[in-house]
Protein backbone atom coordinates (compact mmCIF):
# COMPACT_ATOMS: atom_id res chain seq x y z
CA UNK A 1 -8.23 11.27 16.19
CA UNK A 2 -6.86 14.77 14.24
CA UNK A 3 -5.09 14.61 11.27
CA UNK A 4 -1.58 16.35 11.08
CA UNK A 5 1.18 15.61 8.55
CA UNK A 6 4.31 14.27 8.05
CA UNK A 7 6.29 12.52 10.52
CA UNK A 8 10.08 13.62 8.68
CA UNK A 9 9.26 16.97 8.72
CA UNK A 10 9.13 16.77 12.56
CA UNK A 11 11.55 17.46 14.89
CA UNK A 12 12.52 15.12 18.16
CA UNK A 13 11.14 17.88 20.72
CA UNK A 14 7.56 18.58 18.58
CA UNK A 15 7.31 14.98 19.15
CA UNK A 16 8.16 14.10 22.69
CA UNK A 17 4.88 13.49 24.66
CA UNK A 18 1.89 14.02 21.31
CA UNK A 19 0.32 10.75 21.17
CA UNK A 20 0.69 9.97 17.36
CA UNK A 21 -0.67 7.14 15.61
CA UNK A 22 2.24 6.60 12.32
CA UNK A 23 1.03 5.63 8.98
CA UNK A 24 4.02 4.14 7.22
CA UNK A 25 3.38 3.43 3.33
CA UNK A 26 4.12 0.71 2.24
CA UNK A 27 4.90 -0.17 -1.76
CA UNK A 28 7.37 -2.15 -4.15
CA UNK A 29 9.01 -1.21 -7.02
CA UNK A 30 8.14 -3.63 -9.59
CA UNK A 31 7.16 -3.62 -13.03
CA UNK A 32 3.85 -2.23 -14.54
CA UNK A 33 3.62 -3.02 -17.72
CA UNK A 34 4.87 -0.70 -20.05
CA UNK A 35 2.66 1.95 -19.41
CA UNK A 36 2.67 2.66 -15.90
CA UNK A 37 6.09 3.56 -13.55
CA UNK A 38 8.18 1.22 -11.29
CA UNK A 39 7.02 3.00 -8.29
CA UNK A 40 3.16 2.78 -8.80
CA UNK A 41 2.19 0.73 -5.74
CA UNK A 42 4.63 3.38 -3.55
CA UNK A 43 2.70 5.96 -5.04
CA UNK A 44 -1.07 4.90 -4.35
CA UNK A 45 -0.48 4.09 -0.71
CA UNK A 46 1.09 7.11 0.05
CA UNK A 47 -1.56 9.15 -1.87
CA UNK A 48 -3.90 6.90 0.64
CA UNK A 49 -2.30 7.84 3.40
CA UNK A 50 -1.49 11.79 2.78
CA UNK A 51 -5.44 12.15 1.79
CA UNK A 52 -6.89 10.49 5.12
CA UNK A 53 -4.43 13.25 7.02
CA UNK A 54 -5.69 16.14 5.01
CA UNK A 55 -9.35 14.74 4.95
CA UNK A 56 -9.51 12.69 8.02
CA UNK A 57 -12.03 12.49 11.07
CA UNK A 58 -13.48 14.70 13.57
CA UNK A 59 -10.79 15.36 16.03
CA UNK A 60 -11.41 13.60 19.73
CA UNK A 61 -10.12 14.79 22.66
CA UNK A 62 -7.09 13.41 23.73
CA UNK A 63 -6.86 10.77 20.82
CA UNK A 64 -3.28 10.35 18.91
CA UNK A 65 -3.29 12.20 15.72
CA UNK A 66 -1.94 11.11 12.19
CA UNK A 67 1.29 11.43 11.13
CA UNK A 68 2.42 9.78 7.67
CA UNK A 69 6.12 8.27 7.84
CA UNK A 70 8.12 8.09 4.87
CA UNK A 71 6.89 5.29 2.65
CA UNK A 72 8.69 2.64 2.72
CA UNK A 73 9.89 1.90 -1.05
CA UNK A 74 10.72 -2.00 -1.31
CA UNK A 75 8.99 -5.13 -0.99
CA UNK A 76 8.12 -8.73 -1.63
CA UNK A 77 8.09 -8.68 -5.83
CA UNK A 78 9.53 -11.98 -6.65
CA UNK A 79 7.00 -12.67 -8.99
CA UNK A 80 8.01 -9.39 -11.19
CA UNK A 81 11.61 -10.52 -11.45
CA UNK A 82 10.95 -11.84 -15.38
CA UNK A 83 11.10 -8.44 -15.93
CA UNK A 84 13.69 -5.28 -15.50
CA UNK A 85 13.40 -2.64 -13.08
CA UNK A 86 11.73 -4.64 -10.28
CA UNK A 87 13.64 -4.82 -6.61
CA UNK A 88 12.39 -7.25 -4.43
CA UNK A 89 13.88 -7.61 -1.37
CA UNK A 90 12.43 -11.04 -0.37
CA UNK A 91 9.69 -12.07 2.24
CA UNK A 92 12.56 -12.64 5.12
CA UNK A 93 13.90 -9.57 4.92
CA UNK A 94 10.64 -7.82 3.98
CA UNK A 95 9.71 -9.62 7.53
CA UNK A 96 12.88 -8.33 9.35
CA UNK A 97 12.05 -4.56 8.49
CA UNK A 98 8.82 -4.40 9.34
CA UNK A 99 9.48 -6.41 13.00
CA UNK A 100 11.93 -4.08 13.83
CA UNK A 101 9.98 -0.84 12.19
CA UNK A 102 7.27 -1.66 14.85
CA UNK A 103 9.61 -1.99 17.84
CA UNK A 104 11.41 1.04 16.75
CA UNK A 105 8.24 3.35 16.19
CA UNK A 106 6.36 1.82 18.92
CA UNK A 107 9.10 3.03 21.54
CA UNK A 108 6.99 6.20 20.83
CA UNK A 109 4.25 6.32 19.18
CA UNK A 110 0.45 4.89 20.20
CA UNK A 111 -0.03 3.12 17.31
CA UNK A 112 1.31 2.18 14.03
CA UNK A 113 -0.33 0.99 10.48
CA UNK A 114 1.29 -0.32 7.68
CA UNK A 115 -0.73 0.99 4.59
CA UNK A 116 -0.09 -1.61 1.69
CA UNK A 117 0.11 -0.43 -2.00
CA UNK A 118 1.34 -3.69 -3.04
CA UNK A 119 -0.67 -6.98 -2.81
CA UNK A 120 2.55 -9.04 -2.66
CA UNK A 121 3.41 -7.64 0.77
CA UNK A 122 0.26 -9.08 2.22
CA UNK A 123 1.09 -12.87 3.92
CA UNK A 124 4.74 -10.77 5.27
CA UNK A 125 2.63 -8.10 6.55
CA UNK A 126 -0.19 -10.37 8.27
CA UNK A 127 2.89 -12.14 9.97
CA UNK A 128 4.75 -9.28 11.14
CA UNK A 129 1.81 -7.49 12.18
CA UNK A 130 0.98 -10.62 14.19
CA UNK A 131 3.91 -10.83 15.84
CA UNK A 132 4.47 -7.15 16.97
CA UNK A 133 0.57 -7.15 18.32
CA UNK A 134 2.04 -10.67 20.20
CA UNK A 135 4.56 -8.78 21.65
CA UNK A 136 2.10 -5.65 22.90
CA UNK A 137 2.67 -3.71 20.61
CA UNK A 138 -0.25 -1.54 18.90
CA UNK A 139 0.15 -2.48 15.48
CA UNK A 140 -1.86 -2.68 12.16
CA UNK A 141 -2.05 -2.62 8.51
CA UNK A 142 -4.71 -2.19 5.57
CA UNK A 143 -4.58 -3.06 2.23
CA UNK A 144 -5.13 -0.52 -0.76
CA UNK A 145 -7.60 -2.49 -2.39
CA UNK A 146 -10.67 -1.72 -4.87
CA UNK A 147 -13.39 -4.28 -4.43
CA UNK A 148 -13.58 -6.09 -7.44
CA UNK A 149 -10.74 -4.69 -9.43
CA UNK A 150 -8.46 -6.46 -11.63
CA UNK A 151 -4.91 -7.69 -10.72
CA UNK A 152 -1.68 -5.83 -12.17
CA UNK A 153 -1.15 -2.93 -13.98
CA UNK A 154 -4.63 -3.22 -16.10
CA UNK A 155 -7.97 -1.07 -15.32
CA UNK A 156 -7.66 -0.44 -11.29
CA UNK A 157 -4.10 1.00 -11.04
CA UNK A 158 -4.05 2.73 -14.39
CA UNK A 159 -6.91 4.56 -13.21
CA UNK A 160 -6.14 5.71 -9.60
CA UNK A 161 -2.66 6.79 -11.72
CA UNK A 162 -4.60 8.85 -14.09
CA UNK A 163 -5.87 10.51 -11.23
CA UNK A 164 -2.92 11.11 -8.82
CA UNK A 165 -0.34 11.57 -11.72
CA UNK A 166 -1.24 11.57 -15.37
CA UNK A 167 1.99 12.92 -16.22
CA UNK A 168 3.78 9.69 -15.32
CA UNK A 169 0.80 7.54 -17.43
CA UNK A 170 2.45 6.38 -20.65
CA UNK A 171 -1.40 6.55 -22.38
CA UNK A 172 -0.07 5.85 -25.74
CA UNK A 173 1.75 2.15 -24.69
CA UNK A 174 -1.61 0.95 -22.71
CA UNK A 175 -2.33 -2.51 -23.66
CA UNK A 176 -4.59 -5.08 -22.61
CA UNK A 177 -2.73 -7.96 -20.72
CA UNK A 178 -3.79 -11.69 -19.58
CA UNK A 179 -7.47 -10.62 -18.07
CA UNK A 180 -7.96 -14.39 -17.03
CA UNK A 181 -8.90 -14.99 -13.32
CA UNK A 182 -5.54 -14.61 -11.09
CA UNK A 183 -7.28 -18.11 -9.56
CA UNK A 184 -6.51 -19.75 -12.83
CA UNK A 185 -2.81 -17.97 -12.95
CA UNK A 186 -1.77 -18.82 -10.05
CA UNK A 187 -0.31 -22.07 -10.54
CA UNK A 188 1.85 -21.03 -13.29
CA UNK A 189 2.85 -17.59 -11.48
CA UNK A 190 4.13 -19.63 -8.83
CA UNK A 191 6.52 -21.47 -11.26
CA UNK A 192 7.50 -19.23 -13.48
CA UNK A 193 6.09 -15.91 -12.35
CA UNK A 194 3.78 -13.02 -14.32
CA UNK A 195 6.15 -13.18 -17.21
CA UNK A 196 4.66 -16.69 -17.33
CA UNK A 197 1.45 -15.55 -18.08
CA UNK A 198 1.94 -12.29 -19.48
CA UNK A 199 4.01 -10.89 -21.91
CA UNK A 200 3.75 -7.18 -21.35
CA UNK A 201 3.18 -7.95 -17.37
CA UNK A 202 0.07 -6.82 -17.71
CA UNK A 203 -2.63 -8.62 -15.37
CA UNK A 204 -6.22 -6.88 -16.65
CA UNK A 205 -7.35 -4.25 -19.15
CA UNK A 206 -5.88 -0.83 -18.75
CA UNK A 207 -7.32 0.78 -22.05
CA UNK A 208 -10.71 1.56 -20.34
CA UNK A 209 -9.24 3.66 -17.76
CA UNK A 210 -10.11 6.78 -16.58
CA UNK A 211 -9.22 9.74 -14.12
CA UNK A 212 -12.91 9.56 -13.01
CA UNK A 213 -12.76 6.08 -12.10
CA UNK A 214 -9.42 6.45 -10.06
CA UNK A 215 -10.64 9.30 -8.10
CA UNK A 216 -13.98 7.08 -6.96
CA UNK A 217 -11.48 4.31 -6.04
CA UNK A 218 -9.50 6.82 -4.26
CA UNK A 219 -11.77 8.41 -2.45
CA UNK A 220 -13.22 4.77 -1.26
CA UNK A 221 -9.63 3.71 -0.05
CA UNK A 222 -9.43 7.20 1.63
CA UNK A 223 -13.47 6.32 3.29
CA UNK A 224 -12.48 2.88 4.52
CA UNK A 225 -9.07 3.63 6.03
CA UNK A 226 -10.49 6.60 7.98
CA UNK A 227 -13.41 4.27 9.09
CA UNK A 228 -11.03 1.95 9.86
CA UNK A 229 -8.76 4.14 12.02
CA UNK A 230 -11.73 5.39 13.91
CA UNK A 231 -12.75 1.69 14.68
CA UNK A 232 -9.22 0.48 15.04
CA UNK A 233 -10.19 -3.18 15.19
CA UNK A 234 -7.20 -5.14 14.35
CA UNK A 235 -8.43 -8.64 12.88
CA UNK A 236 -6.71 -11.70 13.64
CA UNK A 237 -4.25 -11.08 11.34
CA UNK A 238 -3.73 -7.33 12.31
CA UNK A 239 -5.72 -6.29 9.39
CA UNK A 240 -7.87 -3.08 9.33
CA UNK A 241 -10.96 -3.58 7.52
């Protein structure tokens, strides 16, 4: 698989017979607390994404090489609606785009992946994803994750943020939010949503965050996608793991 770059800066012709697997991010805008921007889950899978095409694997002959789409901005955020400056666009349309994304792309390209910056998307994702595979089509995604990092806006995303744009990082409003198990949350966030358990929409501790720690959490995302693309072992939900 080579790496190459962005799929908008192509044109029709540079495209027509490159095998090219796409790598569409995939975010929300949604609220963050009020230290952190709208667009942070936009902004971590596409930093994802751009890094595994300018650090990606060994080429192999004949293999499709990367291109990253343009992210896709808007997602499943419901839960964020307590507070201003989230879009969500719903699950059923969330579904719609992504169904028809795939057929679209997949007219094509080799393969497809949905890289997810916002945990929200997930169950919409797993079902799309399962249905375009259903269909024939050569479809995954993979989920911007750090292993054991906390939920919303608190230690994990203010760090990777200190690393891919401290400018945007409003340091001096960091606060800690609700850093109770999302288990134990979840029944009220399904009633009432994160402003029902959080104040400041903060899910975890942001005010131990630092640069280092985003770039190690980067550079794992980066390391397991890359794997991941290599392997390109869909689960049964279409997941890359």
């Amino acid at each position: 698989m080579t790496s190459s770059g962005g799929l908008g800066l192509e044109s029709w012709t540079e495209l027509d017979g490159r095998l090219a697997t796409v790598m569409v991010p995939l975010g929300s805008i949604e609220q963050h607390g009020p230290h952190l921007p709208l667009d942070t889950d936009v902004r971590i899978a596409t930093a994802v994404s751009e890094a595994v095409v300018g650090t990606g694997p060994a080429p192999q002959r004949g293999g499709p090489e990367l291109l990253v789409a343009p992210a896709l901005n808007y997602g499943a955020a419901g839960e964020h609606e307590g507070f201003p400056g989230t879009i969500s666009i719903g699950r059923d349309v969330l579904l719609s785009v992504l169904v028809e994304y795939g057929r679209s792309a997949c007219r094509w390209a080799e393969r497809v992946v949905f890289v997810n910056g916002h945990g929200g998307n997930g169950s919409v994702l797993a079902t799309a994803v399962k249905q375009l595979r259903y269909e024939g089509r050569d479809v995954a995604w993979f989920g911007c994750g750090a292993p054991g990092g906390d939920a919303h806006a608190g230690f994990t995303e203010t760090s990777l943020l200190l690393h891919l744009s401290p400018e945007v990082v409003r340091q001096e409003a960091m606060v800690r939010g609700n850093v109770a198990p999302v288990s134990e949350l979840m029944t009220a966030m399904r009633a009432g949503g994160v402003a029902a358990v959080s104040d400041n929409g903060v899910l975890g501790d942001p005010t131990q965050a630092s640069a280092a720690d985003g770039r190690r959490m980067l550079n794992e995302m980066v390391a397991r996608l890359s794997e991941a693309l290599e392997r390109w072992q869909p689960d049964a939900m279409g997941m890359l793991r």
